[in-house]
C-alpha atoms as a PDB file:
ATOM      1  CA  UNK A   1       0.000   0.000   0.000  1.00  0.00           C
ATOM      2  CA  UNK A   2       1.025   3.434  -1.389  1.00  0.00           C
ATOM      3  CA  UNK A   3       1.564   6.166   1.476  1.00  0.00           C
ATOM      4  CA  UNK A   4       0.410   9.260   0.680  1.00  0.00           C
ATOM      5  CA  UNK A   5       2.708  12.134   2.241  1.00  0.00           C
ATOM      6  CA  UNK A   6       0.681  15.289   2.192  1.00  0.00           C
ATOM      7  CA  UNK A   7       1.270  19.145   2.557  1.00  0.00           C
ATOM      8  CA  UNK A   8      -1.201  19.289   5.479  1.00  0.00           C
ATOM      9  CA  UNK A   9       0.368  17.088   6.818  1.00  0.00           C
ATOM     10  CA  UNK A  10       4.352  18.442   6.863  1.00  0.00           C
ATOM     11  CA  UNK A  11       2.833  22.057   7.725  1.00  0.00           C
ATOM     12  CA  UNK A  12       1.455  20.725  10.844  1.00  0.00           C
ATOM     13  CA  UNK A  13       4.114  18.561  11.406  1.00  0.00           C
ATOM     14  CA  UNK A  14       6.318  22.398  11.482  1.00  0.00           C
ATOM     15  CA  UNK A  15       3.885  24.036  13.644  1.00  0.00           C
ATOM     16  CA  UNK A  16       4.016  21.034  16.072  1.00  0.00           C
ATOM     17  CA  UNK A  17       7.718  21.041  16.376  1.00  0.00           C
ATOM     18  CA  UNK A  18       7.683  25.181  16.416  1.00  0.00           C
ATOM     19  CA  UNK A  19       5.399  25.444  19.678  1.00  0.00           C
ATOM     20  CA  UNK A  20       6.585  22.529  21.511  1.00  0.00           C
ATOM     21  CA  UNK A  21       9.637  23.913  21.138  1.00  0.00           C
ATOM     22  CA  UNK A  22       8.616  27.672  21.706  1.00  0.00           C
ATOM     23  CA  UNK A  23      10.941  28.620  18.631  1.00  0.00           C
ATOM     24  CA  UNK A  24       8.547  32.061  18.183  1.00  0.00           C
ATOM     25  CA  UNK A  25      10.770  33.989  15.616  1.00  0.00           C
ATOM     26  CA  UNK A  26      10.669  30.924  13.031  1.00  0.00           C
ATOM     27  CA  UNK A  27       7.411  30.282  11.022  1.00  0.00           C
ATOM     28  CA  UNK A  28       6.453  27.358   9.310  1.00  0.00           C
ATOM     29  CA  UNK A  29       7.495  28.534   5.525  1.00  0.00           C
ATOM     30  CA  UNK A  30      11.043  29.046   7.099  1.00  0.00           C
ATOM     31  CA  UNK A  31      11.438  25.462   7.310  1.00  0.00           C
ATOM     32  CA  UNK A  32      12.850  23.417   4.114  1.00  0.00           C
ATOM     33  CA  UNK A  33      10.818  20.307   3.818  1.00  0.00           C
ATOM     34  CA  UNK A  34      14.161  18.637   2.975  1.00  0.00           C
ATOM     35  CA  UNK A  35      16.812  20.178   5.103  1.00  0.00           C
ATOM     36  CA  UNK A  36      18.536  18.417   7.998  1.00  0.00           C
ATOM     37  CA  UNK A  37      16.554  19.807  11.463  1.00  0.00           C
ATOM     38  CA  UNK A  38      19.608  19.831  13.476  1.00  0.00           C
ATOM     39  CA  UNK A  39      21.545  21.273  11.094  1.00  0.00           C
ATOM     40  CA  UNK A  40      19.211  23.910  10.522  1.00  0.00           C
ATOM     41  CA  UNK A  41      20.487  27.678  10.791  1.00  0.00           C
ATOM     42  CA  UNK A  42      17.129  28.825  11.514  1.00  0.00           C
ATOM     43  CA  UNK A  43      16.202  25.795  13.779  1.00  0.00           C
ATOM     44  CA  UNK A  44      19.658  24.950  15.672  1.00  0.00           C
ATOM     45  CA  UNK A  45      18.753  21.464  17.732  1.00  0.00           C
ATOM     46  CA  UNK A  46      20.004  19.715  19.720  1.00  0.00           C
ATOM     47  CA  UNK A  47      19.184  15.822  21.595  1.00  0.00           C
ATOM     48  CA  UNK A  48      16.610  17.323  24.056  1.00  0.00           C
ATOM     49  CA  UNK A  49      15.039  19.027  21.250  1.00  0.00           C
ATOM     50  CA  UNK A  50      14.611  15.719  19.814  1.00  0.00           C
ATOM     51  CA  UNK A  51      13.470  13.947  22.599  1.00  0.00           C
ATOM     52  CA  UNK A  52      10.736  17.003  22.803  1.00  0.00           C
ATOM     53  CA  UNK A  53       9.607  16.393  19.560  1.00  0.00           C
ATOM     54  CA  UNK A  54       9.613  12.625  19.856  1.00  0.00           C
ATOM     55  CA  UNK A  55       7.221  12.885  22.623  1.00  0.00           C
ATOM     56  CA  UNK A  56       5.562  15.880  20.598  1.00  0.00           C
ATOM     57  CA  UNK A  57       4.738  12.778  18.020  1.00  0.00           C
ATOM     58  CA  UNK A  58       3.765  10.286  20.250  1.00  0.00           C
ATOM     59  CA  UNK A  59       1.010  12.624  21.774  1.00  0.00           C
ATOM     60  CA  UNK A  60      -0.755  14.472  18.721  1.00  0.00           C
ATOM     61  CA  UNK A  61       0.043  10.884  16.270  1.00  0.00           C
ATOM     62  CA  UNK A  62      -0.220   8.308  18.626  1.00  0.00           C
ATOM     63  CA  UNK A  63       3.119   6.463  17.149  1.00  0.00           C
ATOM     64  CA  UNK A  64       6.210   5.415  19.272  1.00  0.00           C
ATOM     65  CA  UNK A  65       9.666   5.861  18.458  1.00  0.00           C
ATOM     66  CA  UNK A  66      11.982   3.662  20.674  1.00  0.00           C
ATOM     67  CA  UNK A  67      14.772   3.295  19.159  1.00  0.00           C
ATOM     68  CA  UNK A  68      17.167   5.864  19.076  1.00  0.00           C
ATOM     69  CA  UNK A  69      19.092   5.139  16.130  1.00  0.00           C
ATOM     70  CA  UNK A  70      15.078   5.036  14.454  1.00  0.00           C
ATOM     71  CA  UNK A  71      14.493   8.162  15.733  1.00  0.00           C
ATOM     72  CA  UNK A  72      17.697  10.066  14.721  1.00  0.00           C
ATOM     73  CA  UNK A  73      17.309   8.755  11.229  1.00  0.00           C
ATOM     74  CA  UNK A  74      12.964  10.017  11.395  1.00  0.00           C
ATOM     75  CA  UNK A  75      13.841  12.926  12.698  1.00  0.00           C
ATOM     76  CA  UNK A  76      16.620  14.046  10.096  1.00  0.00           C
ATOM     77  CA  UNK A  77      14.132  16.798   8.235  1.00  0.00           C
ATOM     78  CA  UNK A  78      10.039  17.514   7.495  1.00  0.00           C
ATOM     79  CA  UNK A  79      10.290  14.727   4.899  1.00  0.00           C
ATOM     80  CA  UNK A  80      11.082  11.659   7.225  1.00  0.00           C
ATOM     81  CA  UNK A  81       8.941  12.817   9.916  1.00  0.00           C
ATOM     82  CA  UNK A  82       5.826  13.152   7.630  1.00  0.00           C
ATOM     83  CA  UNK A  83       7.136   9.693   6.020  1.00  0.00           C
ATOM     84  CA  UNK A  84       7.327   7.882   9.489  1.00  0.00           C
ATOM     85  CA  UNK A  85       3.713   9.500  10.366  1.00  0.00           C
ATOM     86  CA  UNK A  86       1.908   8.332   7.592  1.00  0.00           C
ATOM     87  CA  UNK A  87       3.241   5.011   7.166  1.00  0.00           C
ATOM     88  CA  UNK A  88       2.407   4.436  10.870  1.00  0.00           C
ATOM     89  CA  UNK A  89      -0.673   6.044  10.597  1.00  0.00           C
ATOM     90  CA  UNK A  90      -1.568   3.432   7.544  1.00  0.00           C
ATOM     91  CA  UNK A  91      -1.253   1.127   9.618  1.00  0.00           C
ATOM     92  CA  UNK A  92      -3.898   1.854  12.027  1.00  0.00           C
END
């Protein structure tokens, strides 16, 4: 089965990540969908960002991420987040 990656769903995916991280001078549209998160000019994080955004996930998506080598791989940029989300989200 084909998962389908949508806009929607990367755009709230930046939002999340902006106010559970209180990042308030960044808006969505200053986030490449492709570009590395924590090497990110505009972004900057670090491994408790991560972490905050992992659990960020869990809550609104209702997926888990346990492994950490998983995660740092899903969490890499907007792309393999949104990825990660909507193949779990398939599945359900």
């Amino acid at each position: 089965m084909e998962v389908k990656v949508t806009r929607e769903l990367k755009e709230e995916i930046k939002v999340l990540i902006l106010e559970s991280l209180n990042i308030p001078d960044v808006g969505p549209e200053d986030i490449a969908d492709d570009a590395s998160l924590f090497e990110d000019e505009n972004l900057g994080l670090d491994s408790i960002d991560g972490l905050e955004i992992v659990m960020a996930l869990q809550e609104k998506y209702g997926v888990r991420i346990d492994d950490q080598n998983q995660a740092r791989f899903i969490l890499k940029s907007i792309d393999t987040i949104a990825e990660f989300i909507a193949k779990e989200l398939s599945k359900k």
